[in-house]
C-alpha atoms as a PDB file:
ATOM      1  CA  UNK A   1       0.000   0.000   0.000  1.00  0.00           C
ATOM      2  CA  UNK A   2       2.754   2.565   0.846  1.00  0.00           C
ATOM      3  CA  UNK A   3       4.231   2.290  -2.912  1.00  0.00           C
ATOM      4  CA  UNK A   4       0.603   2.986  -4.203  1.00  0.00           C
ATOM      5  CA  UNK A   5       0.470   5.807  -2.118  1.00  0.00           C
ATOM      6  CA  UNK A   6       4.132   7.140  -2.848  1.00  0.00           C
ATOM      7  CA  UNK A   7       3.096   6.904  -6.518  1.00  0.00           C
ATOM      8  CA  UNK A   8      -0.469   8.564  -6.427  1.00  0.00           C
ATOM      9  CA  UNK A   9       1.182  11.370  -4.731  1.00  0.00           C
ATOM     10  CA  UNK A  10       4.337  11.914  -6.731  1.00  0.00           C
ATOM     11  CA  UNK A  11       2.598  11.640  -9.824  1.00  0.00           C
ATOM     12  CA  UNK A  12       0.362  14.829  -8.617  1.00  0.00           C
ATOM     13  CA  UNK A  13      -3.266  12.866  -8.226  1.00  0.00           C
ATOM     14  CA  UNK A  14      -5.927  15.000  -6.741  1.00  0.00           C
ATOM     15  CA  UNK A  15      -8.401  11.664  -6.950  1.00  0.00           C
ATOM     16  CA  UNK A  16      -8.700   8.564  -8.419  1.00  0.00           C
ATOM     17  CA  UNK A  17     -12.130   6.590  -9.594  1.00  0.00           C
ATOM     18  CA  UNK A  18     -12.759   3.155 -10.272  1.00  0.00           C
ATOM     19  CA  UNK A  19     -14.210   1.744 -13.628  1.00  0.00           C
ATOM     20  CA  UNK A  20     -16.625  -0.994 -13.351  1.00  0.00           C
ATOM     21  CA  UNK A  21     -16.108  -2.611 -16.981  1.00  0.00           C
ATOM     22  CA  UNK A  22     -12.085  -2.220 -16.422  1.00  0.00           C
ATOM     23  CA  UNK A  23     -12.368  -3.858 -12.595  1.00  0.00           C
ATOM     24  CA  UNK A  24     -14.744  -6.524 -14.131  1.00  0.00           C
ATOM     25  CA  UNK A  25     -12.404  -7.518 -17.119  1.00  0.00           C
ATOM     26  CA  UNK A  26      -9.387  -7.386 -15.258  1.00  0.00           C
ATOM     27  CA  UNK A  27     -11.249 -10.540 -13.577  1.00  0.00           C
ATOM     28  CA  UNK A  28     -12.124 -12.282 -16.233  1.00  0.00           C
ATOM     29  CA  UNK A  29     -15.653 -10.979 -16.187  1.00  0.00           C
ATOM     30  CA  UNK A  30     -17.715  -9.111 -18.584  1.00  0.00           C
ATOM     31  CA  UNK A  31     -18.716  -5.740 -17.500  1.00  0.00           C
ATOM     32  CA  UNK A  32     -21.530  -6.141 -15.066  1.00  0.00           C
ATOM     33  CA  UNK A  33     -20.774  -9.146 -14.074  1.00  0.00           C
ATOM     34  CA  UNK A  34     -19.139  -8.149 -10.595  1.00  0.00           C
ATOM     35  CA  UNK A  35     -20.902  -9.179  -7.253  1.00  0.00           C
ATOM     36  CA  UNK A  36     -21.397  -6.324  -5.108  1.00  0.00           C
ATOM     37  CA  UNK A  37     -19.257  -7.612  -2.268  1.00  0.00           C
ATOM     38  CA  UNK A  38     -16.410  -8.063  -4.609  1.00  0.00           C
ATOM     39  CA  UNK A  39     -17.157  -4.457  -5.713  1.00  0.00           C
ATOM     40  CA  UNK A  40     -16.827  -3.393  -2.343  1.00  0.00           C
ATOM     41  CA  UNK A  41     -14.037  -5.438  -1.353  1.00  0.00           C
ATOM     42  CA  UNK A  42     -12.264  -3.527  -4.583  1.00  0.00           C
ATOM     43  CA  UNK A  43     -13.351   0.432  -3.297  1.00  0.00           C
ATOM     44  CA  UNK A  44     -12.426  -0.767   0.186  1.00  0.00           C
ATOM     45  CA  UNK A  45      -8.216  -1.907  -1.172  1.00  0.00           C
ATOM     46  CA  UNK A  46      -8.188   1.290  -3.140  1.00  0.00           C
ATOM     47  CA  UNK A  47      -9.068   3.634  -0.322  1.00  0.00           C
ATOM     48  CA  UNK A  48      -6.663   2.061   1.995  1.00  0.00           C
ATOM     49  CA  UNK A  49      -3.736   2.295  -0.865  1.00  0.00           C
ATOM     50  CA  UNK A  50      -3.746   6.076  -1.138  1.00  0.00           C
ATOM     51  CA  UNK A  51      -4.158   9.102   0.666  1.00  0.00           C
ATOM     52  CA  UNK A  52      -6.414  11.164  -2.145  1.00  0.00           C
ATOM     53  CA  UNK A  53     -10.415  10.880  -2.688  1.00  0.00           C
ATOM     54  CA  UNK A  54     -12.204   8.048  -4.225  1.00  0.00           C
ATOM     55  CA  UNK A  55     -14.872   7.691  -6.732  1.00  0.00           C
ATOM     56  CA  UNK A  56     -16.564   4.597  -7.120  1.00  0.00           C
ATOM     57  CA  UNK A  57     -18.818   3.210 -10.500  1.00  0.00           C
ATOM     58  CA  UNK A  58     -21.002   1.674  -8.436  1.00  0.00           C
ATOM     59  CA  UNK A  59     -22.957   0.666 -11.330  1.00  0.00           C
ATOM     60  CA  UNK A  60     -26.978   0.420 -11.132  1.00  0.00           C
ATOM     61  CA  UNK A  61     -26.290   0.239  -7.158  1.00  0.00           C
ATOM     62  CA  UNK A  62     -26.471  -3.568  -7.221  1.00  0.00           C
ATOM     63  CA  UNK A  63     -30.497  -3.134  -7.128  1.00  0.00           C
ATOM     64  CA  UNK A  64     -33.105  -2.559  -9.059  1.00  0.00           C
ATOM     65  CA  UNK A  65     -35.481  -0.730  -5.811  1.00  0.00           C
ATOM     66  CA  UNK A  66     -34.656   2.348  -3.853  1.00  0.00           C
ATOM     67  CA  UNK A  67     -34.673   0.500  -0.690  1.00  0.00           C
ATOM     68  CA  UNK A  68     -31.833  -1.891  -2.289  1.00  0.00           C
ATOM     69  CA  UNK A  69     -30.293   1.125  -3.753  1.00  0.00           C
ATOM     70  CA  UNK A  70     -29.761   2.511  -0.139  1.00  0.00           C
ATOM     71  CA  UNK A  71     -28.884  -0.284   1.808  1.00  0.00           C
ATOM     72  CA  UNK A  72     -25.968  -0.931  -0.729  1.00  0.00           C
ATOM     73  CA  UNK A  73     -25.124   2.565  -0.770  1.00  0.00           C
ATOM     74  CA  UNK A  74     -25.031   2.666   2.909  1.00  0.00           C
ATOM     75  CA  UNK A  75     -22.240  -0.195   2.317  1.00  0.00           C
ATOM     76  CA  UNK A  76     -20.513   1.950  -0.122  1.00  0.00           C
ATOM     77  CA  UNK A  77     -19.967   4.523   2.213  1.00  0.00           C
ATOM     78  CA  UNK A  78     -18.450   2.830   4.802  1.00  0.00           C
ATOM     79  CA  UNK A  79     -15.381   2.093   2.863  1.00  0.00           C
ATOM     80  CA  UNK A  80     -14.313   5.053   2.752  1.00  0.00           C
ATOM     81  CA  UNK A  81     -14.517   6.319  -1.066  1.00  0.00           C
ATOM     82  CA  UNK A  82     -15.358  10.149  -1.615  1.00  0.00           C
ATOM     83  CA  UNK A  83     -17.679   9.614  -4.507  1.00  0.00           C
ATOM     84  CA  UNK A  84     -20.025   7.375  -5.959  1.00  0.00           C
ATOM     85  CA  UNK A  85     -21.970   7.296  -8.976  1.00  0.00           C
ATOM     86  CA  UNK A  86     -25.141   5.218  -9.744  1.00  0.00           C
ATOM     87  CA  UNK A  87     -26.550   4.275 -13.174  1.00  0.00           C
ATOM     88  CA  UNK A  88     -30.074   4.209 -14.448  1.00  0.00           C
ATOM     89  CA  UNK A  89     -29.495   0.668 -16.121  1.00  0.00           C
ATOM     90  CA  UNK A  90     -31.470  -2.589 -15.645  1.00  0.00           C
ATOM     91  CA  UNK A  91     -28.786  -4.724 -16.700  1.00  0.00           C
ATOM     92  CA  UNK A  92     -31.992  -6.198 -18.785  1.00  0.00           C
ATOM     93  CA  UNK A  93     -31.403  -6.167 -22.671  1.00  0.00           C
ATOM     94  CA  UNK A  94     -35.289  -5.629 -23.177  1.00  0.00           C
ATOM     95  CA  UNK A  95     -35.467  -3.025 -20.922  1.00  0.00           C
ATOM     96  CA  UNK A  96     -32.375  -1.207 -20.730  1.00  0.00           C
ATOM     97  CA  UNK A  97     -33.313   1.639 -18.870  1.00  0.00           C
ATOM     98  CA  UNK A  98     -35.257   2.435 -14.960  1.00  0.00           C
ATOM     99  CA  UNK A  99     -38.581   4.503 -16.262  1.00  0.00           C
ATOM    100  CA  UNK A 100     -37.896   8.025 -15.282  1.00  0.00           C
ATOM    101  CA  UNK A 101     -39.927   7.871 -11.861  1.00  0.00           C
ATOM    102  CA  UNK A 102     -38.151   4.706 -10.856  1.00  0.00           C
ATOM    103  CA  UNK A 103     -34.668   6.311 -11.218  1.00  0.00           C
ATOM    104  CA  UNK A 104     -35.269   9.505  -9.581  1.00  0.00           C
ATOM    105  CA  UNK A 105     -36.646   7.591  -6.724  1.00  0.00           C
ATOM    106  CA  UNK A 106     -33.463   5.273  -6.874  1.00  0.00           C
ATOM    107  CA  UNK A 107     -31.326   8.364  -6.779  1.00  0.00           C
ATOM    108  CA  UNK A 108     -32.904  10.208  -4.556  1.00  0.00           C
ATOM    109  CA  UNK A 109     -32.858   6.735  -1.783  1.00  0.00           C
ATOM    110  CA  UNK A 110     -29.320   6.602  -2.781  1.00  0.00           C
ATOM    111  CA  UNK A 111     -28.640  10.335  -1.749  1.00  0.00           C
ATOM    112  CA  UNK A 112     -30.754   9.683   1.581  1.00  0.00           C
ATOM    113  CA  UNK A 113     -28.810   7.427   2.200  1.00  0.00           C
ATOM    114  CA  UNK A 114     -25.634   9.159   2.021  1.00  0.00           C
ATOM    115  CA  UNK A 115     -27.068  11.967   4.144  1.00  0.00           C
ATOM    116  CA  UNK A 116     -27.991   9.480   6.785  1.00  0.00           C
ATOM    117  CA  UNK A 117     -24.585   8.014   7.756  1.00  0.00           C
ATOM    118  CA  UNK A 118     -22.686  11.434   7.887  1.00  0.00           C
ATOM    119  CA  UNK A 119     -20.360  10.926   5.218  1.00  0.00           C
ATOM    120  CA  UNK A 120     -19.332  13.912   2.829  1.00  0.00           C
ATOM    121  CA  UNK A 121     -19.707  11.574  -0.481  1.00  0.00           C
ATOM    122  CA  UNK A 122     -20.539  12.800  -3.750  1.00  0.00           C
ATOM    123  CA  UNK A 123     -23.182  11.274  -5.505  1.00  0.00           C
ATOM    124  CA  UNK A 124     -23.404  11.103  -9.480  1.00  0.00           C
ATOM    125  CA  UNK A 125     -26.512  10.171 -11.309  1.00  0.00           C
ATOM    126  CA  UNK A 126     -25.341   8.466 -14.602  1.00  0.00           C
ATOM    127  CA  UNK A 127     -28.100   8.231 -17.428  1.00  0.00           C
ATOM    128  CA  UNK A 128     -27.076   5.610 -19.898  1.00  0.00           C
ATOM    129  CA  UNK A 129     -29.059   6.591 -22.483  1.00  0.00           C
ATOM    130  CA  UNK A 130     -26.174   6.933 -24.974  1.00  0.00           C
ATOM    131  CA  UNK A 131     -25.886   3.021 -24.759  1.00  0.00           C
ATOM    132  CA  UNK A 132     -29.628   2.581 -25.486  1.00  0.00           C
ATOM    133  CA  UNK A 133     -31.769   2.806 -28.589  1.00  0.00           C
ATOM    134  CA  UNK A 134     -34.655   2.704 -26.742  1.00  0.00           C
ATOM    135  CA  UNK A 135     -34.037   6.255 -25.538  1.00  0.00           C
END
Protein backbone atom coordinates (compact mmCIF):
# COMPACT_ATOMS: atom_id res chain seq x y z
CA UNK A 1 0.00 0.00 0.00
CA UNK A 2 2.75 2.57 0.85
CA UNK A 3 4.23 2.29 -2.91
CA UNK A 4 0.60 2.99 -4.20
CA UNK A 5 0.47 5.81 -2.12
CA UNK A 6 4.13 7.14 -2.85
CA UNK A 7 3.10 6.90 -6.52
CA UNK A 8 -0.47 8.56 -6.43
CA UNK A 9 1.18 11.37 -4.73
CA UNK A 10 4.34 11.91 -6.73
CA UNK A 11 2.60 11.64 -9.82
CA UNK A 12 0.36 14.83 -8.62
CA UNK A 13 -3.27 12.87 -8.23
CA UNK A 14 -5.93 15.00 -6.74
CA UNK A 15 -8.40 11.66 -6.95
CA UNK A 16 -8.70 8.56 -8.42
CA UNK A 17 -12.13 6.59 -9.59
CA UNK A 18 -12.76 3.16 -10.27
CA UNK A 19 -14.21 1.74 -13.63
CA UNK A 20 -16.63 -0.99 -13.35
CA UNK A 21 -16.11 -2.61 -16.98
CA UNK A 22 -12.09 -2.22 -16.42
CA UNK A 23 -12.37 -3.86 -12.60
CA UNK A 24 -14.74 -6.52 -14.13
CA UNK A 25 -12.40 -7.52 -17.12
CA UNK A 26 -9.39 -7.39 -15.26
CA UNK A 27 -11.25 -10.54 -13.58
CA UNK A 28 -12.12 -12.28 -16.23
CA UNK A 29 -15.65 -10.98 -16.19
CA UNK A 30 -17.71 -9.11 -18.58
CA UNK A 31 -18.72 -5.74 -17.50
CA UNK A 32 -21.53 -6.14 -15.07
CA UNK A 33 -20.77 -9.15 -14.07
CA UNK A 34 -19.14 -8.15 -10.59
CA UNK A 35 -20.90 -9.18 -7.25
CA UNK A 36 -21.40 -6.32 -5.11
CA UNK A 37 -19.26 -7.61 -2.27
CA UNK A 38 -16.41 -8.06 -4.61
CA UNK A 39 -17.16 -4.46 -5.71
CA UNK A 40 -16.83 -3.39 -2.34
CA UNK A 41 -14.04 -5.44 -1.35
CA UNK A 42 -12.26 -3.53 -4.58
CA UNK A 43 -13.35 0.43 -3.30
CA UNK A 44 -12.43 -0.77 0.19
CA UNK A 45 -8.22 -1.91 -1.17
CA UNK A 46 -8.19 1.29 -3.14
CA UNK A 47 -9.07 3.63 -0.32
CA UNK A 48 -6.66 2.06 1.99
CA UNK A 49 -3.74 2.29 -0.86
CA UNK A 50 -3.75 6.08 -1.14
CA UNK A 51 -4.16 9.10 0.67
CA UNK A 52 -6.41 11.16 -2.15
CA UNK A 53 -10.41 10.88 -2.69
CA UNK A 54 -12.20 8.05 -4.23
CA UNK A 55 -14.87 7.69 -6.73
CA UNK A 56 -16.56 4.60 -7.12
CA UNK A 57 -18.82 3.21 -10.50
CA UNK A 58 -21.00 1.67 -8.44
CA UNK A 59 -22.96 0.67 -11.33
CA UNK A 60 -26.98 0.42 -11.13
CA UNK A 61 -26.29 0.24 -7.16
CA UNK A 62 -26.47 -3.57 -7.22
CA UNK A 63 -30.50 -3.13 -7.13
CA UNK A 64 -33.10 -2.56 -9.06
CA UNK A 65 -35.48 -0.73 -5.81
CA UNK A 66 -34.66 2.35 -3.85
CA UNK A 67 -34.67 0.50 -0.69
CA UNK A 68 -31.83 -1.89 -2.29
CA UNK A 69 -30.29 1.12 -3.75
CA UNK A 70 -29.76 2.51 -0.14
CA UNK A 71 -28.88 -0.28 1.81
CA UNK A 72 -25.97 -0.93 -0.73
CA UNK A 73 -25.12 2.56 -0.77
CA UNK A 74 -25.03 2.67 2.91
CA UNK A 75 -22.24 -0.20 2.32
CA UNK A 76 -20.51 1.95 -0.12
CA UNK A 77 -19.97 4.52 2.21
CA UNK A 78 -18.45 2.83 4.80
CA UNK A 79 -15.38 2.09 2.86
CA UNK A 80 -14.31 5.05 2.75
CA UNK A 81 -14.52 6.32 -1.07
CA UNK A 82 -15.36 10.15 -1.62
CA UNK A 83 -17.68 9.61 -4.51
CA UNK A 84 -20.02 7.38 -5.96
CA UNK A 85 -21.97 7.30 -8.98
CA UNK A 86 -25.14 5.22 -9.74
CA UNK A 87 -26.55 4.27 -13.17
CA UNK A 88 -30.07 4.21 -14.45
CA UNK A 89 -29.49 0.67 -16.12
CA UNK A 90 -31.47 -2.59 -15.65
CA UNK A 91 -28.79 -4.72 -16.70
CA UNK A 92 -31.99 -6.20 -18.79
CA UNK A 93 -31.40 -6.17 -22.67
CA UNK A 94 -35.29 -5.63 -23.18
CA UNK A 95 -35.47 -3.02 -20.92
CA UNK A 96 -32.37 -1.21 -20.73
CA UNK A 97 -33.31 1.64 -18.87
CA UNK A 98 -35.26 2.44 -14.96
CA UNK A 99 -38.58 4.50 -16.26
CA UNK A 100 -37.90 8.02 -15.28
CA UNK A 101 -39.93 7.87 -11.86
CA UNK A 102 -38.15 4.71 -10.86
CA UNK A 103 -34.67 6.31 -11.22
CA UNK A 104 -35.27 9.50 -9.58
CA UNK A 105 -36.65 7.59 -6.72
CA UNK A 106 -33.46 5.27 -6.87
CA UNK A 107 -31.33 8.36 -6.78
CA UNK A 108 -32.90 10.21 -4.56
CA UNK A 109 -32.86 6.74 -1.78
CA UNK A 110 -29.32 6.60 -2.78
CA UNK A 111 -28.64 10.34 -1.75
CA UNK A 112 -30.75 9.68 1.58
CA UNK A 113 -28.81 7.43 2.20
CA UNK A 114 -25.63 9.16 2.02
CA UNK A 115 -27.07 11.97 4.14
CA UNK A 116 -27.99 9.48 6.78
CA UNK A 117 -24.59 8.01 7.76
CA UNK A 118 -22.69 11.43 7.89
CA UNK A 119 -20.36 10.93 5.22
CA UNK A 120 -19.33 13.91 2.83
CA UNK A 121 -19.71 11.57 -0.48
CA UNK A 122 -20.54 12.80 -3.75
CA UNK A 123 -23.18 11.27 -5.50
CA UNK A 124 -23.40 11.10 -9.48
CA UNK A 125 -26.51 10.17 -11.31
CA UNK A 126 -25.34 8.47 -14.60
CA UNK A 127 -28.10 8.23 -17.43
CA UNK A 128 -27.08 5.61 -19.90
CA UNK A 129 -29.06 6.59 -22.48
CA UNK A 130 -26.17 6.93 -24.97
CA UNK A 131 -25.89 3.02 -24.76
CA UNK A 132 -29.63 2.58 -25.49
CA UNK A 133 -31.77 2.81 -28.59
CA UNK A 134 -34.66 2.70 -26.74
CA UNK A 135 -34.04 6.25 -25.54
Amino acid sequence: MWVARCICKSLGFKALATTSSGFAWSQGRADGGVARDIALAHFANLVSATDVPVNADFENGFAKDAAGVADNVTLAVRTGVAGLSIEDSTGDVANPLFDRSTAIDRIRAAREAIDRSGAEVLLIGRAECFLSRSA
